[in-house]
N, C-alpha and C. Protein backbone atom coordinates (compact mmCIF):
# COMPACT_ATOMS: atom_id res chain seq x y z
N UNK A 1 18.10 2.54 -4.67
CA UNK A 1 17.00 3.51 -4.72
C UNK A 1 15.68 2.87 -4.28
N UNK A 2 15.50 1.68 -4.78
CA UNK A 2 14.37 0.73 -4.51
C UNK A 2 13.95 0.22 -3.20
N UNK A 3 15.36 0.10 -2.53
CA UNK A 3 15.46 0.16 -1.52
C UNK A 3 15.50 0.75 -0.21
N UNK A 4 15.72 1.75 -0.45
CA UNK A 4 15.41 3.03 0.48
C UNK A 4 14.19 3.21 0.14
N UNK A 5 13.32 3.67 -0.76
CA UNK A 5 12.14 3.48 -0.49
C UNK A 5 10.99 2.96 0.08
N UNK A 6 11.48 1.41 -0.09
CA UNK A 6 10.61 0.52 0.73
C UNK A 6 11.02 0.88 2.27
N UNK A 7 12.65 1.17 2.46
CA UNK A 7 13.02 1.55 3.81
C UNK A 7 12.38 2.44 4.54
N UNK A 8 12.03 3.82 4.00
CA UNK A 8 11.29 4.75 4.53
C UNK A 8 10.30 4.67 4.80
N UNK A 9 9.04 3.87 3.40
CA UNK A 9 7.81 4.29 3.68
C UNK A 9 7.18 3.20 4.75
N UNK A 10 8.64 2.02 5.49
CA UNK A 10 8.21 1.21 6.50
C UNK A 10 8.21 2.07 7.50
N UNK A 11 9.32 2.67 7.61
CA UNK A 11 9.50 3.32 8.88
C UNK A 11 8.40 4.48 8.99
N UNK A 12 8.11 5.35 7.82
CA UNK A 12 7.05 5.99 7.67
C UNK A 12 5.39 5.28 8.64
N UNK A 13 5.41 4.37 8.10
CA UNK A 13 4.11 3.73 8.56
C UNK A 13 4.22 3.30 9.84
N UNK A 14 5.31 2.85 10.43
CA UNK A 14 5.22 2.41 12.07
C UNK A 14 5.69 3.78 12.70
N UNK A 15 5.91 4.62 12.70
CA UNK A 15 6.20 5.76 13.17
C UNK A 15 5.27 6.46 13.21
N UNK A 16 4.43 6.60 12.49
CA UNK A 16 3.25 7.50 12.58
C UNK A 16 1.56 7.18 13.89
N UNK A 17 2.07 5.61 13.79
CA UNK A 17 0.83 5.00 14.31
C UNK A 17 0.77 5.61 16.02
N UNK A 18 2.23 5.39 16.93
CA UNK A 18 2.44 5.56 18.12
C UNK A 18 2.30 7.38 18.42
N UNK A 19 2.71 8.23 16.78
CA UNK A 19 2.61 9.20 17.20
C UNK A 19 0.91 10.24 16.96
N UNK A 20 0.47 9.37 16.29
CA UNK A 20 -0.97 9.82 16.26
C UNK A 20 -1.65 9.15 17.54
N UNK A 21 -1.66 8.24 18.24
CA UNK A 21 -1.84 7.34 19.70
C UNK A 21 -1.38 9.03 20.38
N UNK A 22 0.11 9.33 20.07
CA UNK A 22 0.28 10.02 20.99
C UNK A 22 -0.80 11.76 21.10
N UNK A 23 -1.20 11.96 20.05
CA UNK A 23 -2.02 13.03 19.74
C UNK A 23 -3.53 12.74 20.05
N UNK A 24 -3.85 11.47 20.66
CA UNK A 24 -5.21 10.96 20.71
C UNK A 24 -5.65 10.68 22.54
N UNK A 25 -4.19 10.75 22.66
CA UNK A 25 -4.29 10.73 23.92
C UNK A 25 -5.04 11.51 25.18
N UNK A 26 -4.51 13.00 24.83
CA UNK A 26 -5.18 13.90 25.83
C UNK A 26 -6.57 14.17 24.98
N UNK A 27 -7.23 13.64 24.03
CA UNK A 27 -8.69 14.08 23.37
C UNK A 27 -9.31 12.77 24.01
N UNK A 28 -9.01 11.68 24.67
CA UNK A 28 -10.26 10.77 24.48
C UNK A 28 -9.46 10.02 25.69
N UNK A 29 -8.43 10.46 26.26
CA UNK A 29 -7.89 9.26 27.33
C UNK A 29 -7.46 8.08 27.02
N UNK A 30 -7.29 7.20 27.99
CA UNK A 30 -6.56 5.73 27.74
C UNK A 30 -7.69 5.14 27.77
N UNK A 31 -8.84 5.36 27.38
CA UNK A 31 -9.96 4.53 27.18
C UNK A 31 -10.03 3.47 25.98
N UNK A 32 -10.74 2.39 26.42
CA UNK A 32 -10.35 1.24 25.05
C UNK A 32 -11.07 2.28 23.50
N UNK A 33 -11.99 3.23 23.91
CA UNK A 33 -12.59 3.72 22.62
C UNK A 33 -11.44 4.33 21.83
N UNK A 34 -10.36 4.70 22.76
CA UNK A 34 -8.94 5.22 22.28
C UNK A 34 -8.38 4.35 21.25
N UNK A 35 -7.20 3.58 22.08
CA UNK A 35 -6.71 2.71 21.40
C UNK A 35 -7.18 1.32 20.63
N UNK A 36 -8.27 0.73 21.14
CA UNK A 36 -9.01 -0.33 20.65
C UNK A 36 -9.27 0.11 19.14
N UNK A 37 -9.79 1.42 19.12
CA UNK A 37 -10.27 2.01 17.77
C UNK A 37 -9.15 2.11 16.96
N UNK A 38 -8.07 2.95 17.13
CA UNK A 38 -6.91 3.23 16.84
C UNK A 38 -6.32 2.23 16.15
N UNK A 39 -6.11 0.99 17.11
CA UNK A 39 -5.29 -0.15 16.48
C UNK A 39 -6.03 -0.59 15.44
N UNK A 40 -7.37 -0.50 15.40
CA UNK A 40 -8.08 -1.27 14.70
C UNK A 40 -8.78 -0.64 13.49
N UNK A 41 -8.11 0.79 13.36
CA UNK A 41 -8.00 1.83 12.19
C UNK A 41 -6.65 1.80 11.04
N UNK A 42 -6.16 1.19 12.30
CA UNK A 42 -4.70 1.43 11.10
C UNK A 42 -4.28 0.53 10.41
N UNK A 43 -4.79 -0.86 10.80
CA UNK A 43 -5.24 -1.96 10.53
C UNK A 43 -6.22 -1.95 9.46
N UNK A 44 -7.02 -2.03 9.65
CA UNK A 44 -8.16 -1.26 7.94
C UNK A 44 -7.35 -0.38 7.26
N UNK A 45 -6.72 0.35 7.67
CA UNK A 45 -6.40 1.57 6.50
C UNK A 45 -4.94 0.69 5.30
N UNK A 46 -4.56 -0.26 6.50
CA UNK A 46 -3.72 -0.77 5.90
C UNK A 46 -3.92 -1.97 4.74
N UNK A 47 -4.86 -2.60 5.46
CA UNK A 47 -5.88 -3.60 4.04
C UNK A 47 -6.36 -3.00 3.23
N UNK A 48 -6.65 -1.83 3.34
CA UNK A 48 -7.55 -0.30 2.14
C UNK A 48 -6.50 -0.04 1.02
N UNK A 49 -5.39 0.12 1.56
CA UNK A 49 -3.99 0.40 0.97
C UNK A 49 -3.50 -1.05 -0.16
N UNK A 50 -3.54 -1.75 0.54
CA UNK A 50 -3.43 -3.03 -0.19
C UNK A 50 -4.29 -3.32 -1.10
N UNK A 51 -5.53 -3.28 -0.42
CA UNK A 51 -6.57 -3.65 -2.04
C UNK A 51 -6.54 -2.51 -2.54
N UNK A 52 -5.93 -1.11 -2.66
CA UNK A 52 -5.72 -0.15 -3.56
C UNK A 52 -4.57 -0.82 -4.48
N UNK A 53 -3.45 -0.92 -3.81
CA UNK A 53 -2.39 -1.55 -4.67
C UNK A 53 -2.32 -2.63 -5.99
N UNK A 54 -3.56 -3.72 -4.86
CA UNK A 54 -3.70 -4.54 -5.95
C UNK A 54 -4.99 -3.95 -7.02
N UNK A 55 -5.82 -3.08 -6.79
CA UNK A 55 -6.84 -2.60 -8.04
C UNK A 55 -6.00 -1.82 -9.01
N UNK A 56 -5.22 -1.06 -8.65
CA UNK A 56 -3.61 -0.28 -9.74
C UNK A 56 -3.00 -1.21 -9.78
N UNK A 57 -3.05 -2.42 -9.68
CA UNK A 57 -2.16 -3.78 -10.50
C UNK A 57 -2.75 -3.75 -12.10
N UNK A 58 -3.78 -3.73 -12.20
CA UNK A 58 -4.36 -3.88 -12.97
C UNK A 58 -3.94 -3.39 -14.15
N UNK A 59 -3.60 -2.01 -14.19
CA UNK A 59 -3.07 -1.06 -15.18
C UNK A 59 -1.52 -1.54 -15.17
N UNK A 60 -1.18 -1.02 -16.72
CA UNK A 60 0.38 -1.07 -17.02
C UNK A 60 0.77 -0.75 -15.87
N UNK A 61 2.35 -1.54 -15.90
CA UNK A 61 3.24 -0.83 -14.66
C UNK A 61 3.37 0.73 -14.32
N UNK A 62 3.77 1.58 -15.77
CA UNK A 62 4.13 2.21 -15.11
C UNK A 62 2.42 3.49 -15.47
N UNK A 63 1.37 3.21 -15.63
CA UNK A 63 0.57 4.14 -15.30
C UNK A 63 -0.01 3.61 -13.73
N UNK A 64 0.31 2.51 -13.21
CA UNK A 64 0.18 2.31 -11.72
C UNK A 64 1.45 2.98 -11.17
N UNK A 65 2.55 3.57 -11.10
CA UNK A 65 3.36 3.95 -11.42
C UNK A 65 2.64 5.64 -10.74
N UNK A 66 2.31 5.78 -11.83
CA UNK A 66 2.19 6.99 -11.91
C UNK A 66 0.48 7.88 -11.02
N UNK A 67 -0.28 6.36 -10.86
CA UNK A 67 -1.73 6.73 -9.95
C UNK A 67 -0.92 6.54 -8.30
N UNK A 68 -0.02 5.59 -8.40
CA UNK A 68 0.48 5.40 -7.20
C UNK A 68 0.90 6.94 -6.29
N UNK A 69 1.73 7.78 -7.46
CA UNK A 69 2.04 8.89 -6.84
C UNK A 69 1.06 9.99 -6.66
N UNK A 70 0.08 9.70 -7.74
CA UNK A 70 -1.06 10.80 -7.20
C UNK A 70 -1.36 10.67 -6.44
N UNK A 71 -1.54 9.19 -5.68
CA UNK A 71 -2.24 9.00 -4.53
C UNK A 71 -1.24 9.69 -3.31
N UNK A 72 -0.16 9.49 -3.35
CA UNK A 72 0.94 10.12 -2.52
C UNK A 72 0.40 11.62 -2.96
N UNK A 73 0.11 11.99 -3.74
CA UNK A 73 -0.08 13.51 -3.46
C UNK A 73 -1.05 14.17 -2.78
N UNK A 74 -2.44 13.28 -3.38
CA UNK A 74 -3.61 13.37 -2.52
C UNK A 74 -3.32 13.24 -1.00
N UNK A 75 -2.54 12.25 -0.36
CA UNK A 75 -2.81 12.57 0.62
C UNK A 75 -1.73 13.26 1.71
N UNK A 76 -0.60 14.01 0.58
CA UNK A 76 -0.03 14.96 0.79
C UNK A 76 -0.82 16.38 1.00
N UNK A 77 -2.22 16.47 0.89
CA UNK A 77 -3.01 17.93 0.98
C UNK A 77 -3.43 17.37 2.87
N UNK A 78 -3.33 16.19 3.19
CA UNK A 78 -4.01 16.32 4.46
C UNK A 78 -2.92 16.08 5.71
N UNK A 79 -1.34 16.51 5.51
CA UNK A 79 -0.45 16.87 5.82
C UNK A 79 -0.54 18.58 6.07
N UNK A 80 0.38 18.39 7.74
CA UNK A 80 0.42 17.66 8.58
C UNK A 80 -0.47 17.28 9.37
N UNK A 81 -0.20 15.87 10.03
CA UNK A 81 -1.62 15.63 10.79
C UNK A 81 -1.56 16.13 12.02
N UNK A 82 -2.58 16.26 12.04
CA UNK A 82 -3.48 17.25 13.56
C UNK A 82 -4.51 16.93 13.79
N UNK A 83 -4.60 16.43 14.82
CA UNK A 83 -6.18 15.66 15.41
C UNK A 83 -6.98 17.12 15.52
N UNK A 84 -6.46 17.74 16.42
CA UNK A 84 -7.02 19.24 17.06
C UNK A 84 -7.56 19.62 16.17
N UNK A 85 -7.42 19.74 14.86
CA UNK A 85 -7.82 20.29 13.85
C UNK A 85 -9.40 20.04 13.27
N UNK A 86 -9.95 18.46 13.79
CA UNK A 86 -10.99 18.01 13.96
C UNK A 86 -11.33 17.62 15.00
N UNK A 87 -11.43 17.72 16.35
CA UNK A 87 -11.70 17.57 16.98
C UNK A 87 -13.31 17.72 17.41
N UNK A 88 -14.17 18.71 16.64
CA UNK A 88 -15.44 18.89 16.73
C UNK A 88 -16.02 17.62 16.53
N UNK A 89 -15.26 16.62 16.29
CA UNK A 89 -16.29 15.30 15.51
C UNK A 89 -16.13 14.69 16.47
N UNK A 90 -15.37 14.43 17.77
CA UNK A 90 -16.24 13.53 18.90
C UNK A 90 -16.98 14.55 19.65
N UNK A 91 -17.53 15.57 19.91
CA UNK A 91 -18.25 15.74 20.56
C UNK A 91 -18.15 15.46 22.08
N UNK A 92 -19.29 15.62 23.05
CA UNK A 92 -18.88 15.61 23.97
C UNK A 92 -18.36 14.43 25.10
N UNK A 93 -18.90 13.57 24.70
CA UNK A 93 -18.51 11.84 25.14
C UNK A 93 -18.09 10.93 23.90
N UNK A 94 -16.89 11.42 23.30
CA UNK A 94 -15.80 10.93 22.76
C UNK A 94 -16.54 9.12 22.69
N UNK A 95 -17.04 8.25 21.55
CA UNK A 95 -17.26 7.15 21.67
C UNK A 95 -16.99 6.19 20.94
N UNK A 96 -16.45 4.89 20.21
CA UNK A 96 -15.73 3.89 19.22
C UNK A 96 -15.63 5.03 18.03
N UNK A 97 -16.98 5.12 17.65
CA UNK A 97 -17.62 5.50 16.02
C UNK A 97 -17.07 6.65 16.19
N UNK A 98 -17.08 8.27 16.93
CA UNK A 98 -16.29 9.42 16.54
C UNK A 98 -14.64 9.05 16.45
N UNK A 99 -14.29 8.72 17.38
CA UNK A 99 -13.02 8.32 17.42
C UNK A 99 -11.88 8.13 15.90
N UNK A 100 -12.97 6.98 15.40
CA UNK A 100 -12.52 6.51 14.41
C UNK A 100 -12.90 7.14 13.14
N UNK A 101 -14.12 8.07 13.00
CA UNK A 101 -14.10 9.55 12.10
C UNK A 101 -13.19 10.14 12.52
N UNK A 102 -12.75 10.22 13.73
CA UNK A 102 -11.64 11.41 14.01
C UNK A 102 -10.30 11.19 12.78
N UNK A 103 -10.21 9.53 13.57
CA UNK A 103 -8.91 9.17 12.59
C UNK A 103 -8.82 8.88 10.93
N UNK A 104 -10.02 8.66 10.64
CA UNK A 104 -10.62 8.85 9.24
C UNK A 104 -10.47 10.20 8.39
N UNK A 105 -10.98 10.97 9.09
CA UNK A 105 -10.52 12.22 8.61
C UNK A 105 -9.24 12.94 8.39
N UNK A 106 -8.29 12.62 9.45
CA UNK A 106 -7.40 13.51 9.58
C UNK A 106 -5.80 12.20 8.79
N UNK A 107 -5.90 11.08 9.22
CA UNK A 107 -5.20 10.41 9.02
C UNK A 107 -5.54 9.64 7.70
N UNK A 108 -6.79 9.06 7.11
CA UNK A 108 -6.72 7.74 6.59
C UNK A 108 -6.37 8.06 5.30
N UNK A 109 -6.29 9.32 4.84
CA UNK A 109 -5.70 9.36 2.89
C UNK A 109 -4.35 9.44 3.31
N UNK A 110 -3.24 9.50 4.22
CA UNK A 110 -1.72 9.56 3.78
C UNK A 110 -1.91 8.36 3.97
N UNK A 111 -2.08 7.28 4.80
CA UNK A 111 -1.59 6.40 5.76
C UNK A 111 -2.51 5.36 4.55
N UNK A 112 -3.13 5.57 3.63
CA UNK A 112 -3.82 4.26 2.67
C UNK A 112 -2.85 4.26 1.43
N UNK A 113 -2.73 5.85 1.06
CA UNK A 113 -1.46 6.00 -0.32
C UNK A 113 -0.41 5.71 0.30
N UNK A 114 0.07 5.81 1.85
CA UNK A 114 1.63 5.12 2.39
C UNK A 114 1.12 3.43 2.23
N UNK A 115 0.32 3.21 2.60
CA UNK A 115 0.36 1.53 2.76
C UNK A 115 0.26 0.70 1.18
N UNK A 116 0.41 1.57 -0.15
CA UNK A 116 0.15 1.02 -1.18
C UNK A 116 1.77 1.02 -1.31
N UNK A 117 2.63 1.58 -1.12
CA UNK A 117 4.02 1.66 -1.44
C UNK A 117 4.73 0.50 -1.81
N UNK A 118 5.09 -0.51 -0.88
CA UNK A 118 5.72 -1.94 -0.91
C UNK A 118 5.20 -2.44 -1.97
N UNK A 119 4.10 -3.15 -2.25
CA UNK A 119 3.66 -3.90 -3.45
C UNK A 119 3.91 -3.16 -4.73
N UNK A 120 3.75 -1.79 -4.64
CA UNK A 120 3.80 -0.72 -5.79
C UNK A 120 5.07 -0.85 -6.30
N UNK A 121 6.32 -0.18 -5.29
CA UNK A 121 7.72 -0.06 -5.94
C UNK A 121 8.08 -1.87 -6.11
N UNK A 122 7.70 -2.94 -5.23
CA UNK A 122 8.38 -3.96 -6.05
C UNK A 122 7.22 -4.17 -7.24
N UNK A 123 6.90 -3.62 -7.53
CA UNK A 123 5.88 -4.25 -9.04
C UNK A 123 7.09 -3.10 -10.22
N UNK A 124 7.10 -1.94 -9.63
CA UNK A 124 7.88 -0.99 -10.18
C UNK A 124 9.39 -1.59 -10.77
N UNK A 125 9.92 -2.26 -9.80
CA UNK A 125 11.35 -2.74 -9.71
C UNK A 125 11.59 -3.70 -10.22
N UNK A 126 10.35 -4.65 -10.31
CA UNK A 126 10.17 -5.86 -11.33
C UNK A 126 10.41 -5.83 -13.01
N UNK A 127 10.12 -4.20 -13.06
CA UNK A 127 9.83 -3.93 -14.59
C UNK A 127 10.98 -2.93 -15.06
N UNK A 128 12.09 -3.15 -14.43
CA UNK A 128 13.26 -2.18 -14.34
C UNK A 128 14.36 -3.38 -15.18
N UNK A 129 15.58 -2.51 -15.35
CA UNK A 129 16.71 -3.79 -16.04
C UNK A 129 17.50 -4.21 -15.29
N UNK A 130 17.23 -4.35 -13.85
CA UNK A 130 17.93 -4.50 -12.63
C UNK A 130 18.02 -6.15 -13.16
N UNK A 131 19.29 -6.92 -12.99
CA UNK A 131 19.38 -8.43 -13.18
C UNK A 131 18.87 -9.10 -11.98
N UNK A 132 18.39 -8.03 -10.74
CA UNK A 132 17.46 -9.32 -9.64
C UNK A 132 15.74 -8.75 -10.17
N UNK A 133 15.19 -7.88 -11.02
CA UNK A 133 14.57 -7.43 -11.19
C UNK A 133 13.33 -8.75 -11.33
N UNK A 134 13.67 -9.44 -11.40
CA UNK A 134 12.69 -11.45 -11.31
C UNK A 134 12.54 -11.71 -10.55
N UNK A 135 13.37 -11.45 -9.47
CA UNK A 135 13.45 -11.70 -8.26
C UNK A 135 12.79 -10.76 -6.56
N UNK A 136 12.14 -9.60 -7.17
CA UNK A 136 12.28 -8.96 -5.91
C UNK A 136 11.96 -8.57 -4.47
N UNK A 137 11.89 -10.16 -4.27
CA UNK A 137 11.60 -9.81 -2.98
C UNK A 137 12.73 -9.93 -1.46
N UNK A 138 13.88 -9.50 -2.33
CA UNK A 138 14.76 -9.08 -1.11
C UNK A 138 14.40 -7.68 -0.99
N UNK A 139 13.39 -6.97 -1.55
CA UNK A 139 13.73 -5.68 -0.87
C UNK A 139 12.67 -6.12 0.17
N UNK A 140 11.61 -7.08 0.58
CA UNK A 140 11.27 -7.30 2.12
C UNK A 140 11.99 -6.76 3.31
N UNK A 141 13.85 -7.13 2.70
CA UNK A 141 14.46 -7.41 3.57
C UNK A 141 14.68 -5.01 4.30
N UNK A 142 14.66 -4.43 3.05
CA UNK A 142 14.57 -3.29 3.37
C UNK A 142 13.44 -2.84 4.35
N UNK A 143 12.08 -2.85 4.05
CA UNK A 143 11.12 -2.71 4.46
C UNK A 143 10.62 -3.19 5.51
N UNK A 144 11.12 -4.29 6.33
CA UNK A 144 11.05 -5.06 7.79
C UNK A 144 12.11 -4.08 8.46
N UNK A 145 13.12 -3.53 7.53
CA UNK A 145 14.52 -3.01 8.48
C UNK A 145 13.81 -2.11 9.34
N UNK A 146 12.97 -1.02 7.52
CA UNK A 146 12.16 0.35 8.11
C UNK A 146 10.95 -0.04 9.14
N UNK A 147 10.57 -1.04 8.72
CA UNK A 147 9.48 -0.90 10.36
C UNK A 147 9.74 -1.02 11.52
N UNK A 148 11.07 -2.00 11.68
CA UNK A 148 11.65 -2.31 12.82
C UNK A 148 12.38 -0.69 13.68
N UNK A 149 12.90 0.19 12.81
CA UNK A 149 13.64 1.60 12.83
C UNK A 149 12.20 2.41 13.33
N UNK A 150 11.28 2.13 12.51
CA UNK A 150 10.29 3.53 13.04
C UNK A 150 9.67 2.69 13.98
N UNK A 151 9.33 1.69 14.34
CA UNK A 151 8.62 1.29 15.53
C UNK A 151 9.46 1.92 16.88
N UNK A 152 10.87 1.28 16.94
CA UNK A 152 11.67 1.23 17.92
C UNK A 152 12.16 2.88 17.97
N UNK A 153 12.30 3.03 16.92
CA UNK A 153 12.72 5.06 17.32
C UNK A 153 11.84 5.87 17.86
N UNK A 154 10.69 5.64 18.13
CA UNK A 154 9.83 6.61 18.09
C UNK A 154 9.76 6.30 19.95
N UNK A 155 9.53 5.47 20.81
CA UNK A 155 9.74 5.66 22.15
C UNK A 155 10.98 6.02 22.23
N UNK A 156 12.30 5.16 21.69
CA UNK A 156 13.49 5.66 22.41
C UNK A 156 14.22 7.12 21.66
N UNK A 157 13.79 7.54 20.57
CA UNK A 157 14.52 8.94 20.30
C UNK A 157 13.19 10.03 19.72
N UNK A 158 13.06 9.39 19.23
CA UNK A 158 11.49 10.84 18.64
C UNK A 158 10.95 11.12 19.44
N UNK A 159 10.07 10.59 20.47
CA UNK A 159 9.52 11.17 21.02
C UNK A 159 10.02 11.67 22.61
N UNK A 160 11.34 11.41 23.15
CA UNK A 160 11.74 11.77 23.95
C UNK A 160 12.67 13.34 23.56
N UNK A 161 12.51 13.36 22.24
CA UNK A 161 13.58 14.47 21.66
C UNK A 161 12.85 15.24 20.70
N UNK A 162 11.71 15.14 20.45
CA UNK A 162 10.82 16.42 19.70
C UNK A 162 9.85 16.40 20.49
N UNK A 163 9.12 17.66 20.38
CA UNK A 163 7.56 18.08 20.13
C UNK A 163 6.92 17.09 19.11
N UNK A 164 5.41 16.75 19.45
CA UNK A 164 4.44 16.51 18.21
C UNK A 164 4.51 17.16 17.37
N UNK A 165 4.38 18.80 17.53
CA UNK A 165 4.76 19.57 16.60
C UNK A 165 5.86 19.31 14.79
N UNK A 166 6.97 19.21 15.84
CA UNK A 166 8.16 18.80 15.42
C UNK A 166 7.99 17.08 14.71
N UNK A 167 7.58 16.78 15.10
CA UNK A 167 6.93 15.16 14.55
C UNK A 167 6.35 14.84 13.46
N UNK A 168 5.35 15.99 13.44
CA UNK A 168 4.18 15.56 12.57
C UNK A 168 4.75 16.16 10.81
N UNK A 169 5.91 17.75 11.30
CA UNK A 169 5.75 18.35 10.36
C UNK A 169 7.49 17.35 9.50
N UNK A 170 8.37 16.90 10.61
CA UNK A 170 9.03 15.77 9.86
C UNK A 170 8.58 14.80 9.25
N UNK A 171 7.24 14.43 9.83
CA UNK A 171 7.06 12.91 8.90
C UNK A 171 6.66 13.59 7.42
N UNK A 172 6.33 14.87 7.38
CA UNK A 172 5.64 15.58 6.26
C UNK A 172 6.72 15.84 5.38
N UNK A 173 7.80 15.79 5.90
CA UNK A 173 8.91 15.82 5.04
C UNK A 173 9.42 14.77 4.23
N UNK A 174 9.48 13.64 5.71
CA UNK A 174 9.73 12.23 4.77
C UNK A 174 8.48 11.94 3.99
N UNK A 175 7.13 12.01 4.33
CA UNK A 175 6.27 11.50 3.11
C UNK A 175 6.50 12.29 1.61
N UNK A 176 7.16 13.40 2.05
CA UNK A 176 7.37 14.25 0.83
C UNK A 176 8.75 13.88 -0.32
N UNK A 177 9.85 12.97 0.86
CA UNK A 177 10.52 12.67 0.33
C UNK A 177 10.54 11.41 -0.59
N UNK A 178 9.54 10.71 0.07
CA UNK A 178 8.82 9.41 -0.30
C UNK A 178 8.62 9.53 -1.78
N UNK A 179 7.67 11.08 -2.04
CA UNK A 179 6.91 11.05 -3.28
C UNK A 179 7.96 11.23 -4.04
N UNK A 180 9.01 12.00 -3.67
CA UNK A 180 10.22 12.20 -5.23
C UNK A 180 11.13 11.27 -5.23
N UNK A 181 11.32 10.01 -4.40
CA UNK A 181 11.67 8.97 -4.88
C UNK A 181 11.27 7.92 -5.73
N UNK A 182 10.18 8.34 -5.28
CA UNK A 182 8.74 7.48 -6.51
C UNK A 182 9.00 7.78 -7.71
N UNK A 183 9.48 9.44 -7.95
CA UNK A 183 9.26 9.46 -8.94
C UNK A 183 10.72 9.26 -9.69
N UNK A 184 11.92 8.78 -8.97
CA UNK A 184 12.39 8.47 -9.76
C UNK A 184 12.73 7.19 -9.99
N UNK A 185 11.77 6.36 -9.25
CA UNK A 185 11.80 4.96 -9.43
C UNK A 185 10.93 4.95 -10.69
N UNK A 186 9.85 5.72 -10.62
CA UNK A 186 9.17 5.61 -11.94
C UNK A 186 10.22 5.57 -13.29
N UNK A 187 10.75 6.43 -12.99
CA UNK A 187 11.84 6.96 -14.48
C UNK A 187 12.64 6.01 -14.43
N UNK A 188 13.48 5.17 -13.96
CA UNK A 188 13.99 3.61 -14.13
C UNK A 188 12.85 2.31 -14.55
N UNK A 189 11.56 2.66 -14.35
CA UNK A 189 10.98 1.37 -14.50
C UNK A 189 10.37 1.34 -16.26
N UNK A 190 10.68 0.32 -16.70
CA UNK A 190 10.54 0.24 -18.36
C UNK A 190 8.94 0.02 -18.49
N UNK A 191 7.91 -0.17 -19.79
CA UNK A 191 6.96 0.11 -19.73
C UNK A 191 6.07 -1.83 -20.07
N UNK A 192 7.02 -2.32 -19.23
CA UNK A 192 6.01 -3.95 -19.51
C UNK A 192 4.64 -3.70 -18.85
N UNK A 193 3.38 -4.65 -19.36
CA UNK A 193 2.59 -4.65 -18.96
C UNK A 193 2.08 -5.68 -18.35
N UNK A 194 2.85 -6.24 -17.87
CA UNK A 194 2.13 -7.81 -17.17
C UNK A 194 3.52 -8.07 -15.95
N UNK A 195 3.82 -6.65 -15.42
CA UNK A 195 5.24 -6.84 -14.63
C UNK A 195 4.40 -7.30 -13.27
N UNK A 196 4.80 -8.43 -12.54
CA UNK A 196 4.14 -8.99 -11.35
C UNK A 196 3.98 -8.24 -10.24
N UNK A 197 2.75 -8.00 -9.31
CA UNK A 197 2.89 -7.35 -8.21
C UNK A 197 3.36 -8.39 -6.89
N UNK A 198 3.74 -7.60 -5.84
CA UNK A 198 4.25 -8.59 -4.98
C UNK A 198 3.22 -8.71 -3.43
N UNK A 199 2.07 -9.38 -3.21
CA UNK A 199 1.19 -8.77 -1.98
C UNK A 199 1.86 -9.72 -0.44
């Protein structure tokens, strides 16, 4: 269970990056304000995510546990993503700073509650009666699988075989599926309070 989780919400996170690139494309061109910004958004959002993870270290396991999934819910309201949807915010010469409101807005609450996941469920899994539960950082070995799967799927089958359309409102599914695995990782994890996070 622990494991598929970390599996998804890897693949979740490298899958999304190429397909929001791909939605940014016809608004601002192959200009470096494009991708320069882009890479260098998802990148922050992903250190944002992390020092979220580790500030809900703080609290018992499982009420981090349980902020973890609000946060999955929160940014379940800004599902599915759609640039178009804000688009008024670059204006007419598209430049670094709108760009990256663009992606701020529309992207950065799923993609900060997705990037808290990994450290979260192994802090979760730590505090479970699993006998590697001391141990857990073979589920790495899950979570490299999922990034390696959503990086590499998304040129050779997603995006040659859906719509964006079709893209955006699947990943809305898997982030959705994300959250009710959470929650039943929650319901396996016992209530220690000093269960280790893993960064």
């Amino acid at each position: 269970l622990f494991s598929f989780s970390l599996f998804l919400s890897a693949g979740l996170m490298f899958a999304v990056q190429p397909m929001v690139g791909k939605m940014l494309l016809p608004l601002v061109g192959g200009t470096p304000a494009g991708w320069v910004v882009a890479m260098a958004f998802f990148q922050l959002a992903l250190l944002l995510g992390y020092l979220l993870a580790h500030l809900l270290s703080k609290f018992p396991v499982r009420v981090h546990g349980a902020l973890f999934l609000a946060a999955l819910a929160a940014g379940f309201l800004f599902l599915p993503v759609n640039l178009k949807d804000h688009i008024s915010v670059l204006g007419e010469t598209p430049g670094p700073f709108s760009v990256f409101l663009l992606l701020s807005i529309a992207t950065a609450a799923p993609f900060i509650a997705l990037s808290t996941s990994a450290p979260t469920l192994q802090r979760l899994f730590s505090a479970t009666g699993h006998p590697d539960a001391k141990d857990p950082y073979f589920l790495y070995a899950a979570s490299n699988l999922g990034s390696f799967i959503g990086l590499f799927s998304y040129p050779l089958l997603i995006e040659p075989l859906s719509t964006l359309s079709q893209q955006t409102h699947g990943w809305q599914i898997g982030f959705a599926g994300l959250a009710l695995i959470g929650i039943l990782c929650l319901i396996f994890t016992k209530g220690q309070k000093n269960a280790p996070v893993a960064t």
